[in-house]
Protein backbone atom coordinates (compact mmCIF):
# COMPACT_ATOMS: atom_id res chain seq x y z
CA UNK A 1 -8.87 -1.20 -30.97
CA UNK A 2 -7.77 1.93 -29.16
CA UNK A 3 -4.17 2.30 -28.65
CA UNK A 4 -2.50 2.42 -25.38
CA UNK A 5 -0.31 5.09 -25.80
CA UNK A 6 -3.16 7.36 -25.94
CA UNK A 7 -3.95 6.94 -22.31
CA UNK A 8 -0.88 8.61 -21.28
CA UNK A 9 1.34 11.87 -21.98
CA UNK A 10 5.56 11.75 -21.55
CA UNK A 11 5.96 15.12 -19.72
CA UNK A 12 9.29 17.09 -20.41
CA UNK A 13 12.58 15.11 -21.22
CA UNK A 14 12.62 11.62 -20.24
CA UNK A 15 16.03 10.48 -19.21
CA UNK A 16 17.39 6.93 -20.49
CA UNK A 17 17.61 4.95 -17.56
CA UNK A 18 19.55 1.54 -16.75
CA UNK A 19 16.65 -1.37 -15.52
CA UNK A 20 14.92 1.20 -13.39
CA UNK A 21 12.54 -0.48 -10.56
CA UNK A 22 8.81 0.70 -11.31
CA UNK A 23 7.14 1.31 -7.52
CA UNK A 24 3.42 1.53 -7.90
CA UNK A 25 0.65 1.95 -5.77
CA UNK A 26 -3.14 3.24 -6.34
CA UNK A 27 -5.58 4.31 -3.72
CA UNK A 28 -9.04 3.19 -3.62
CA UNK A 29 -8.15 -0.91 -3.19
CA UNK A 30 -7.80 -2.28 0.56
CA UNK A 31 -4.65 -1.30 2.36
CA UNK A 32 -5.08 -1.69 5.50
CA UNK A 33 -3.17 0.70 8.30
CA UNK A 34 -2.82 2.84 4.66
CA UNK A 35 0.60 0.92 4.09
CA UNK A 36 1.19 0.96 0.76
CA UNK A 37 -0.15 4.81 1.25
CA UNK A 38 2.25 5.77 3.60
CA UNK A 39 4.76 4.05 2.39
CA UNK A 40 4.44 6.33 -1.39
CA UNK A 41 3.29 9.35 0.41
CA UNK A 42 6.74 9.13 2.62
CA UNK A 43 8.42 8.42 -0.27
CA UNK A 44 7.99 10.95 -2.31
CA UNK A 45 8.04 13.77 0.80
CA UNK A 46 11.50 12.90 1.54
CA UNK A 47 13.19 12.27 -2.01
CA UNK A 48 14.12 14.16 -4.70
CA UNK A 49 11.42 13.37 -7.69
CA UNK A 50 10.11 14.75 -10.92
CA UNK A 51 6.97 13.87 -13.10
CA UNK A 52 7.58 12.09 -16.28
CA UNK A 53 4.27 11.51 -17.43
CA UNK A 54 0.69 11.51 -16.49
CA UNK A 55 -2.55 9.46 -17.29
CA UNK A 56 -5.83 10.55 -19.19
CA UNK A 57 -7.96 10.77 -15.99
CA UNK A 58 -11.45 11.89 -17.88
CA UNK A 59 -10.72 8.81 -19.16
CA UNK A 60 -10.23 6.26 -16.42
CA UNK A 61 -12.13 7.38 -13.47
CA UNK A 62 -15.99 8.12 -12.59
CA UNK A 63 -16.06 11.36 -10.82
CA UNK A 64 -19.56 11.00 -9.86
CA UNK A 65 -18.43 8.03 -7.43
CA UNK A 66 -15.61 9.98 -5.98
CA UNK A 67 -16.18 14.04 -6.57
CA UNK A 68 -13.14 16.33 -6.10
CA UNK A 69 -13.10 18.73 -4.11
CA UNK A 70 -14.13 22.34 -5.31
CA UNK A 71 -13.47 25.43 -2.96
CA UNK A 72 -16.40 28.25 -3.19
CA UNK A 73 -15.88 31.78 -1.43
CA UNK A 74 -18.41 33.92 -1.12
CA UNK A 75 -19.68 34.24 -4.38
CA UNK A 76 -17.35 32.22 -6.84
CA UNK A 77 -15.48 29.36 -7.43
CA UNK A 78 -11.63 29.49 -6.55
CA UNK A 79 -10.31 25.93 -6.92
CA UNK A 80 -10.32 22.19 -7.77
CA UNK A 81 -8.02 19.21 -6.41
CA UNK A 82 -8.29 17.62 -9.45
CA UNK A 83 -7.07 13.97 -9.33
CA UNK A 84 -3.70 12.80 -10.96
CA UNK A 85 -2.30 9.53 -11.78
CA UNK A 86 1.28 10.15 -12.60
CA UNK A 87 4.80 8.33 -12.92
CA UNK A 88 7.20 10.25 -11.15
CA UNK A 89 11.22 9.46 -11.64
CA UNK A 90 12.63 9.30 -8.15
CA UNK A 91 15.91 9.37 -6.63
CA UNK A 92 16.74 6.86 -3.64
CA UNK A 93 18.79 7.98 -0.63
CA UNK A 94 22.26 6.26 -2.71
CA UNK A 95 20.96 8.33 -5.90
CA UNK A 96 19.83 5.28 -7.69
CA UNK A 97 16.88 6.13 -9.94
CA UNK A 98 13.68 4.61 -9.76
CA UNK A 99 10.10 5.12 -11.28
CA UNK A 100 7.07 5.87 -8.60
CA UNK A 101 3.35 5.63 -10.42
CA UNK A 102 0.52 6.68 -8.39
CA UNK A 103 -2.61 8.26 -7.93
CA UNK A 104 -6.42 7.12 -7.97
CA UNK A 105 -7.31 3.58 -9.01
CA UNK A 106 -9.13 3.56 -12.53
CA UNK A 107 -12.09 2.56 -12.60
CA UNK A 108 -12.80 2.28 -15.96
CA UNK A 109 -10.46 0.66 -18.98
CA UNK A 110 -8.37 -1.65 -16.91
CA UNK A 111 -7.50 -3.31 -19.71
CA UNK A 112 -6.32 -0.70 -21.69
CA UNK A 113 -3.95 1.15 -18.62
CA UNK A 114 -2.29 -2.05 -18.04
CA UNK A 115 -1.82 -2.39 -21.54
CA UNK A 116 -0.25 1.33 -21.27
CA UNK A 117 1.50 0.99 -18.41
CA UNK A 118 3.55 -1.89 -20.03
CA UNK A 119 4.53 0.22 -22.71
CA UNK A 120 5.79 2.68 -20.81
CA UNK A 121 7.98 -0.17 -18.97
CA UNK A 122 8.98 -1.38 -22.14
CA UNK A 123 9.97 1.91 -23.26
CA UNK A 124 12.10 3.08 -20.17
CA UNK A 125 13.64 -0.80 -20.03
CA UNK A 126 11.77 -1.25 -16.39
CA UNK A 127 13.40 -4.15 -14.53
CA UNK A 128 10.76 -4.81 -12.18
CA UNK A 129 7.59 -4.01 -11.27
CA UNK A 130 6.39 -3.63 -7.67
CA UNK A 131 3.49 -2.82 -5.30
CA UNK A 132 2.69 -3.19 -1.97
CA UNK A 133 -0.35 -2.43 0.22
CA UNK A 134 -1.63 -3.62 3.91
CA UNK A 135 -4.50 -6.83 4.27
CA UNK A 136 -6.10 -7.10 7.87
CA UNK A 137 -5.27 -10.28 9.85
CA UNK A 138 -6.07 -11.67 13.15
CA UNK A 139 -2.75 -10.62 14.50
CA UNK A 140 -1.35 -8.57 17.55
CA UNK A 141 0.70 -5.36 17.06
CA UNK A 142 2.82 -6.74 20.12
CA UNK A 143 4.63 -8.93 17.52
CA UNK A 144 6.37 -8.36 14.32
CA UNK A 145 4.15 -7.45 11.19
CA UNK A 146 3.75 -10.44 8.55
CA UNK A 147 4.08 -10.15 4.60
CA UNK A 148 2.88 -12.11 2.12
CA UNK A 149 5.06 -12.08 -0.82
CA UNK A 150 3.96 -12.90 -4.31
CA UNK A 151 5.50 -12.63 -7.99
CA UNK A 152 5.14 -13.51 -11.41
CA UNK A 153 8.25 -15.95 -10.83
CA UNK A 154 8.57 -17.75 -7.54
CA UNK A 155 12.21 -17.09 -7.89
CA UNK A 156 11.40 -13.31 -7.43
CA UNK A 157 10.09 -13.43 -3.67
CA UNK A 158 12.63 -16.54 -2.45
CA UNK A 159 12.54 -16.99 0.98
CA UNK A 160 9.16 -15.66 1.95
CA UNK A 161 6.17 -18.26 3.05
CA UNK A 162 2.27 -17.66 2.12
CA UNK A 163 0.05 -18.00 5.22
CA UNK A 164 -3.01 -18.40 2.18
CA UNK A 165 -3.84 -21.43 0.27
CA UNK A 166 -6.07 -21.23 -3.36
CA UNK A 167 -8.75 -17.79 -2.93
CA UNK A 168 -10.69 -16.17 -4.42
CA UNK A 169 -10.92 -12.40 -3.88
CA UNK A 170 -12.56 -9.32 -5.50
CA UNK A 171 -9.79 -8.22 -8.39
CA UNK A 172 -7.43 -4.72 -8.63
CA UNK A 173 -5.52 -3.22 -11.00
CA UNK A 174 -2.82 -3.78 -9.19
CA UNK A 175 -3.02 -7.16 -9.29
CA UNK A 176 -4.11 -6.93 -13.05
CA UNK A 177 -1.56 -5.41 -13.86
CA UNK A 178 1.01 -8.23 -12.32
CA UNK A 179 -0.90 -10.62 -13.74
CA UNK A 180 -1.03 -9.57 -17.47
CA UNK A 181 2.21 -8.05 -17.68
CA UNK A 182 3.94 -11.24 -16.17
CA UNK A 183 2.31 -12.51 -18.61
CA UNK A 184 4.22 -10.72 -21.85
CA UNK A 185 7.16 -11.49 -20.10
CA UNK A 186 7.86 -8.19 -17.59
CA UNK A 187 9.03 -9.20 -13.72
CA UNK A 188 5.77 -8.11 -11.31
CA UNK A 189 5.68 -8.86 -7.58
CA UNK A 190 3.94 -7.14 -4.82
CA UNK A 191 4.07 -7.82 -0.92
CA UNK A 192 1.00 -7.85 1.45
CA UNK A 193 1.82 -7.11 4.83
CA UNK A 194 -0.27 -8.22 7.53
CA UNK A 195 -2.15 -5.51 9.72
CA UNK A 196 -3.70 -5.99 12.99
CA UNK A 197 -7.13 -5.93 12.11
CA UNK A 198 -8.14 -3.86 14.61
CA UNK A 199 -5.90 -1.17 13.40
CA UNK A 200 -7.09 -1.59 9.70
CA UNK A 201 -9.08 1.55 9.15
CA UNK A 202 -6.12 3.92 11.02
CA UNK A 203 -2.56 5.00 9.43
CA UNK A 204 -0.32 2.36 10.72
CA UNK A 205 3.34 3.75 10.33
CA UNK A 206 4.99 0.26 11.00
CA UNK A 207 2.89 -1.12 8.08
CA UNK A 208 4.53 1.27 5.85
CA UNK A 209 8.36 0.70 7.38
CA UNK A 210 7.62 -3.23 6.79
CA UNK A 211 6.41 -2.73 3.51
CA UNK A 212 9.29 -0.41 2.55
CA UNK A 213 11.65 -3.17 3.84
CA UNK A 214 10.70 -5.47 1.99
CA UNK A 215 10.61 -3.77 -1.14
CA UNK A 216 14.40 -3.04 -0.30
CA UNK A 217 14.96 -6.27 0.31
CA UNK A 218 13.76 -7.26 -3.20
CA UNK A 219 15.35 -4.17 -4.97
CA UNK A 220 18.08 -2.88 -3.55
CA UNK A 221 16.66 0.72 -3.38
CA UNK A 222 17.62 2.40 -0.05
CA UNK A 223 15.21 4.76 1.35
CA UNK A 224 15.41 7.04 4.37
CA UNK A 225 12.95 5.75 7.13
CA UNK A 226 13.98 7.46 10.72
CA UNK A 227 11.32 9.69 10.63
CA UNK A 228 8.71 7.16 9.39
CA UNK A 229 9.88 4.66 12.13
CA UNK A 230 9.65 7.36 14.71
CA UNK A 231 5.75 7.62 13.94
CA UNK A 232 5.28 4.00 14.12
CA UNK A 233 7.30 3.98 17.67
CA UNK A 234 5.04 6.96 18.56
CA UNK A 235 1.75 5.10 17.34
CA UNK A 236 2.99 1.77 18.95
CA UNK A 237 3.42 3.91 22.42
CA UNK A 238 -0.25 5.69 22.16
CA UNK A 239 -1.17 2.08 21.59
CA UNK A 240 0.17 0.76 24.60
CA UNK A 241 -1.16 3.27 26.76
CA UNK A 242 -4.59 2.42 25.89
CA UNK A 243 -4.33 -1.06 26.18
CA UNK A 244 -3.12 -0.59 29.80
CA UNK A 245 -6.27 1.36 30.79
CA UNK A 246 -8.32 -1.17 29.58
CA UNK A 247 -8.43 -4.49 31.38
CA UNK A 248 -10.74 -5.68 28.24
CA UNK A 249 -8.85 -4.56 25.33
CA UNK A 250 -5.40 -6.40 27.66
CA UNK A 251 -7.34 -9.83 27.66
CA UNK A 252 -8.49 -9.17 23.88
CA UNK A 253 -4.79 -8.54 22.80
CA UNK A 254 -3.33 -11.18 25.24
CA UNK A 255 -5.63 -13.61 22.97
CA UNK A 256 -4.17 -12.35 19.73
CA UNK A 257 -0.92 -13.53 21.07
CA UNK A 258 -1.64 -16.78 22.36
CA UNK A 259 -2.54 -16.95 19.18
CA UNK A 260 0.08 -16.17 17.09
CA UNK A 261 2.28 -17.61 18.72
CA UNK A 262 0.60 -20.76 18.68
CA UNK A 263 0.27 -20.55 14.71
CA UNK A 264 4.08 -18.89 14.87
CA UNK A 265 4.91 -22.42 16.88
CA UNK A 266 3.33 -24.49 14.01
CA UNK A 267 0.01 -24.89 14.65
CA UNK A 268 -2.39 -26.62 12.11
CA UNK A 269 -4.42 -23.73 11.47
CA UNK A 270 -4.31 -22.63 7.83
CA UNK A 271 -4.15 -18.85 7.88
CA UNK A 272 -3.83 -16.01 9.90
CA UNK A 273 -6.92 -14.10 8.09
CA UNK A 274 -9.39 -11.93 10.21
CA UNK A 275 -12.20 -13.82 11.05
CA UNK A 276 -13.95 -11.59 13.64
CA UNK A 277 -16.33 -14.77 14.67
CA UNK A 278 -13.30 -17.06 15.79
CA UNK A 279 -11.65 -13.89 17.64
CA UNK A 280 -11.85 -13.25 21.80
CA UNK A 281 -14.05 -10.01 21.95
CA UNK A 282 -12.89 -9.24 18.52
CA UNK A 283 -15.74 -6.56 17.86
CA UNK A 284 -15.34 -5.35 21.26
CA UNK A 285 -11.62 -4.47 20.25
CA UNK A 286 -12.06 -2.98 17.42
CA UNK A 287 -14.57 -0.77 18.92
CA UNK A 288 -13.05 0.16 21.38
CA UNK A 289 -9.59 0.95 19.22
CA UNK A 290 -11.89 3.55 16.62
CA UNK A 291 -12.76 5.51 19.61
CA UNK A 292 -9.81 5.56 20.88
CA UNK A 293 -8.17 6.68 17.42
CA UNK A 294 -11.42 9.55 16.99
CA UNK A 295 -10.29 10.78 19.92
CA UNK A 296 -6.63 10.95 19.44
CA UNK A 297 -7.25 12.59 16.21
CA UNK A 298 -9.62 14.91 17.95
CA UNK A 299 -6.57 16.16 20.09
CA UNK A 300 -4.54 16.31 17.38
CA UNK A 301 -7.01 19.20 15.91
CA UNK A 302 -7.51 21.28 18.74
């Protein structure tokens, strides 16, 4: 049996900490509109954090199914992004720490990290532990983003509603790692939130701002979000402007709210999941959104 604690290295000191909140997010799993991405990635460019330890990555990933990138100039070899999974100790806009793990989802010897990972919670006396990433829905963008909430006690995400009944889905170790650790006895819970569909391959701002909300909602951590909400506003105005030129992409979007609304009224449907075959000219919108994003992004290069 190997032992978890080899996975891992503590870097430096390692402060004692008072029921510290463990944030976690890996990339490689769906999030759509890159929420849970965002939301991490504007986390830690805009607080004060330090790395406290870091994962065997030889170990847990397969570089052959995603190579890092190597820089060659002219006649040698001058760099490597070499991947990192590593907790980082955070400080919220009030000064309240908090623990941040991210990086690269393993894909090898889930087992084992969760089985790490939950000794490093036990050893830094982690109160909670909490994720978040987007899912694509059959939803508008014209009306506020959904989140499914979900925990290893339903006491942990009171007052939130599950638009899903019993599914089956392919697994994560994100999810793994709720589900064992709830299991010895740690607090897990993770929130969902609910992308337009159409939007699902793009950075969505306001995906990350809803699923930073809610994780302040369930924490208490404060974090500073102007400048993430100004992107969204931005996004959501680009948006706009290309639904207006487009008489098809106005009826597509003025079906998504119909609806929602309908569903939002308490209609008998049973979920709000994409289903491109039951959307009005979902492919077409979708489409026609990618180009438009291509070509934004095009812009943004020149």
């Amino acid at each position: 049996m190997f032992d978890p604690t080899d996975l891992y290295r503590l870097s430096g000191d390692v402060p004692e900490l008072t029921d510290p909140v463990l944030l976690y997010h890996f990339d490689g799993f769906v999030d759509a509109g890159g929420a849970g991405r965002l939301a991490i990635g504007h986390l830690l460019g805009e607080l004060e954090h330090r790395v406290v330890a870091t994962f065997d990555v030889d170990r847990l990933l397969d570089y052959r199914s995603r190579r890092p990138i190597m820089t060659f100039d002219t006649d040698r070899w001058v760099s490597v992004e070499s991947p990192e999974i590593a907790l980082h100790l955070v400080q919220d806009s009030t000064g309240t720490p908090f623990l941040l793990l991210t990086g690269p989802e393993p894909d090898r010897e889930w087992e084992l990290f969760t089985a790490a990972l939950g000794t490093l919670a036990t050893r830094l006396k982690v109160s909670k532990l909490v994720t978040t990433h987007g899912i694509p829905m059959a939803v508008p963008h014209t009306r506020p983003l959904g989140v499914t909430g979900h925990a290893t006690r339903p006491e942990l995400v009171t007052g939130q509603t599950s638009a899903f009944g019993k599914v089956q889905v392919p697994g994560s170790v994100a999810a793994l790692i709720e589900f064992r650790l709830g299991a010895e006895g740690h607090d897990a819970l993770g929130y969902a939130v609910h992308v337009p569909h159409y939007l699902a391959q793009a950075e969505y701002p306001a995906a990350a701002v809803t699923a930073l909300e809610a994780v302040t909602r369930s924490t208490g951590l404060v974090f500073p979000l102007e400048s993430l909400r100004e992107a969204a506003r931005s996004t959501d105005t680009e948006i706009a402007e290309q639904i207006e030129a487009s008489d098809e992409l106005s009826t597509a979007i003025t079906g998504l709210e119909q609806q929602y609304d309908a569903f939002a009224a308490g209609s008998k449907r049973e979920n709000l999941m994409a289903e491109p075959s039951e959307m009005p000219t979902g492919d077409e919108l979708a489409a026609q959104f990618e180009a438009f994003l291509a070509e934004r992004d095009e812009q943004r290069g020149d």
